[in-house]
C-alpha atoms as a PDB file:
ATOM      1  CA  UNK A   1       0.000   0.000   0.000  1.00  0.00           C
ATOM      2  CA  UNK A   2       1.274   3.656  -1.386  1.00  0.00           C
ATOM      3  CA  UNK A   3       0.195   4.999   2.298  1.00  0.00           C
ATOM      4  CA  UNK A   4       0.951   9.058   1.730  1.00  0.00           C
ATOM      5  CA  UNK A   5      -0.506   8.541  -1.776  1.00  0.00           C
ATOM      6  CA  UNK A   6      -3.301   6.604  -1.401  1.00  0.00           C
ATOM      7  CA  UNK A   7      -4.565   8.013   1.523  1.00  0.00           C
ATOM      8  CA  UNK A   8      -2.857  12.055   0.946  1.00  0.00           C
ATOM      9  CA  UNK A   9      -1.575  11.797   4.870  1.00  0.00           C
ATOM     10  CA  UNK A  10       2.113  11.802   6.147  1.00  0.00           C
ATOM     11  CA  UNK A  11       3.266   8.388   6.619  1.00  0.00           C
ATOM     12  CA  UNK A  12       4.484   7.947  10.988  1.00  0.00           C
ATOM     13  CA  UNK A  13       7.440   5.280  11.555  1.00  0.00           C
ATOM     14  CA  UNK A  14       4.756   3.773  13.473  1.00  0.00           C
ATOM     15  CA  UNK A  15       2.257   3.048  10.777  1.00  0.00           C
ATOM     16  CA  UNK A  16       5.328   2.566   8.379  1.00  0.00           C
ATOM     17  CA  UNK A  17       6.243   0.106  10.845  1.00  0.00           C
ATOM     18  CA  UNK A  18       2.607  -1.933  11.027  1.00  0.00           C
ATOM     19  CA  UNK A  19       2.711  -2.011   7.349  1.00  0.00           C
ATOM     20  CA  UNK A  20       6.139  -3.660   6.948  1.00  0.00           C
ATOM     21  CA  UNK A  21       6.544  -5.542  10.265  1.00  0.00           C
ATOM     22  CA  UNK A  22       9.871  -3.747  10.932  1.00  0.00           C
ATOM     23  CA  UNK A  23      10.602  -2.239  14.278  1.00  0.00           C
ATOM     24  CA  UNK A  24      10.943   1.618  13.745  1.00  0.00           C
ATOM     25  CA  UNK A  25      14.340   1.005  14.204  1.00  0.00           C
ATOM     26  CA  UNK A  26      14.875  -0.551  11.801  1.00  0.00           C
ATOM     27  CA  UNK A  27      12.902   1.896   9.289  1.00  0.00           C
ATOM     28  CA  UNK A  28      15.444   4.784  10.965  1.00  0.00           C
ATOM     29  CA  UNK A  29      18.278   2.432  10.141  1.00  0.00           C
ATOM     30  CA  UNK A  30      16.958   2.449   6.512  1.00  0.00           C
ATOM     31  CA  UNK A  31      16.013   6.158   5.887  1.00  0.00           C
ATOM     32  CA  UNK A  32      18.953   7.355   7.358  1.00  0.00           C
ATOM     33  CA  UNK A  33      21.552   5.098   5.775  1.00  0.00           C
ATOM     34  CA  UNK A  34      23.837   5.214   8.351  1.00  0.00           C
ATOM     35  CA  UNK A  35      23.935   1.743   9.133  1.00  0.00           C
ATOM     36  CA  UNK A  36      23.869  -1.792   7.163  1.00  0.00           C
ATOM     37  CA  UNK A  37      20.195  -3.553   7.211  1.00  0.00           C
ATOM     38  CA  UNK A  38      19.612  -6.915   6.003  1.00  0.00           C
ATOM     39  CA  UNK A  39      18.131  -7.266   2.355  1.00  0.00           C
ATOM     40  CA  UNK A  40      14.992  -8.711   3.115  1.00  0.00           C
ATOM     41  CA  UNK A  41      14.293  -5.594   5.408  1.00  0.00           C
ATOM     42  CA  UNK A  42      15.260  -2.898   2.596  1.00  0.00           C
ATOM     43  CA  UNK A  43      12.411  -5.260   0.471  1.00  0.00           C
ATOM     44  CA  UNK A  44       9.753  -5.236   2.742  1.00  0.00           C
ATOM     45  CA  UNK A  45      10.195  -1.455   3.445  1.00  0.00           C
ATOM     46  CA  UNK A  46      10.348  -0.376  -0.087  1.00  0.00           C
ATOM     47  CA  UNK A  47       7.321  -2.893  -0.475  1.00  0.00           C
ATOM     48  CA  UNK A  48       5.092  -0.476   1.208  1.00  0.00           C
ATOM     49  CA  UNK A  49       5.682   2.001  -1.585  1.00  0.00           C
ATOM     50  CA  UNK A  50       5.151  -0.368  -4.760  1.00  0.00           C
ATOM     51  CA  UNK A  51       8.962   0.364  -5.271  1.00  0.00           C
ATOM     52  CA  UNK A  52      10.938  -2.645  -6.787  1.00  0.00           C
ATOM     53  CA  UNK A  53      14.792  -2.792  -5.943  1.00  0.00           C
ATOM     54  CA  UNK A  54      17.123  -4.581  -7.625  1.00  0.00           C
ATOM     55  CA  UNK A  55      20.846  -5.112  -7.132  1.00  0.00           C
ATOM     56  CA  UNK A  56      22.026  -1.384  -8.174  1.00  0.00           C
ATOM     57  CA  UNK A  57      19.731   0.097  -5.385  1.00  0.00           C
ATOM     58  CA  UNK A  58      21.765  -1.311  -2.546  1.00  0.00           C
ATOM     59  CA  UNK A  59      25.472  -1.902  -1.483  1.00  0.00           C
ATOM     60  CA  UNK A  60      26.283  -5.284  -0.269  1.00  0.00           C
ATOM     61  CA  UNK A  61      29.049  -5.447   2.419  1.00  0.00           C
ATOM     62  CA  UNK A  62      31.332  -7.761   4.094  1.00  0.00           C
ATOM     63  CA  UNK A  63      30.668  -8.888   7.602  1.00  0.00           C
ATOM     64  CA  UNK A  64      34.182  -6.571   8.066  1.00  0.00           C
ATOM     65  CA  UNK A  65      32.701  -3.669   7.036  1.00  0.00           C
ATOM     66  CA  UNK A  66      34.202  -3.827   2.897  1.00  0.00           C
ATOM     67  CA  UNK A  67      31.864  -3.564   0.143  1.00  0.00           C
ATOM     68  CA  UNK A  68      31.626  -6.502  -1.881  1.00  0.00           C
ATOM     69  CA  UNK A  69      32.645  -6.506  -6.163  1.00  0.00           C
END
């Protein structure tokens, strides 16, 4: 569900968070990009806006930290 669209209201981390089953958290994690999430929680967020991500959206890392080639 497109909630700001469909519905013309803001969107809280709390609803955001009902919608996706992430903790908000995890959604700050996300928006904020200042730390690595796991895939499958960048999916489900993006979900919630009929976005589609594929492997150019996102930077996979090492478990040390390196991004991966």
């Amino acid at each position: 569900m497109n909630w700001e669209i469909e519905q013309n209201t803001r969107c809280t981390l709390d609803i955001l968070s009902q919608q996706t089953g992430l903790t908000a958290n995890t959604l700050s994690k996300i928006f904020t990009r200042s730390v690595a999430v796991d895939k499958r929680s960048l999916y489900a967020c993006f979900s919630v806006f009929n976005l589609d991500l594929d492997g150019q959206d996102y930077l996979s890392v090492s478990p040390g930290g390196l991004p991966l080639h």
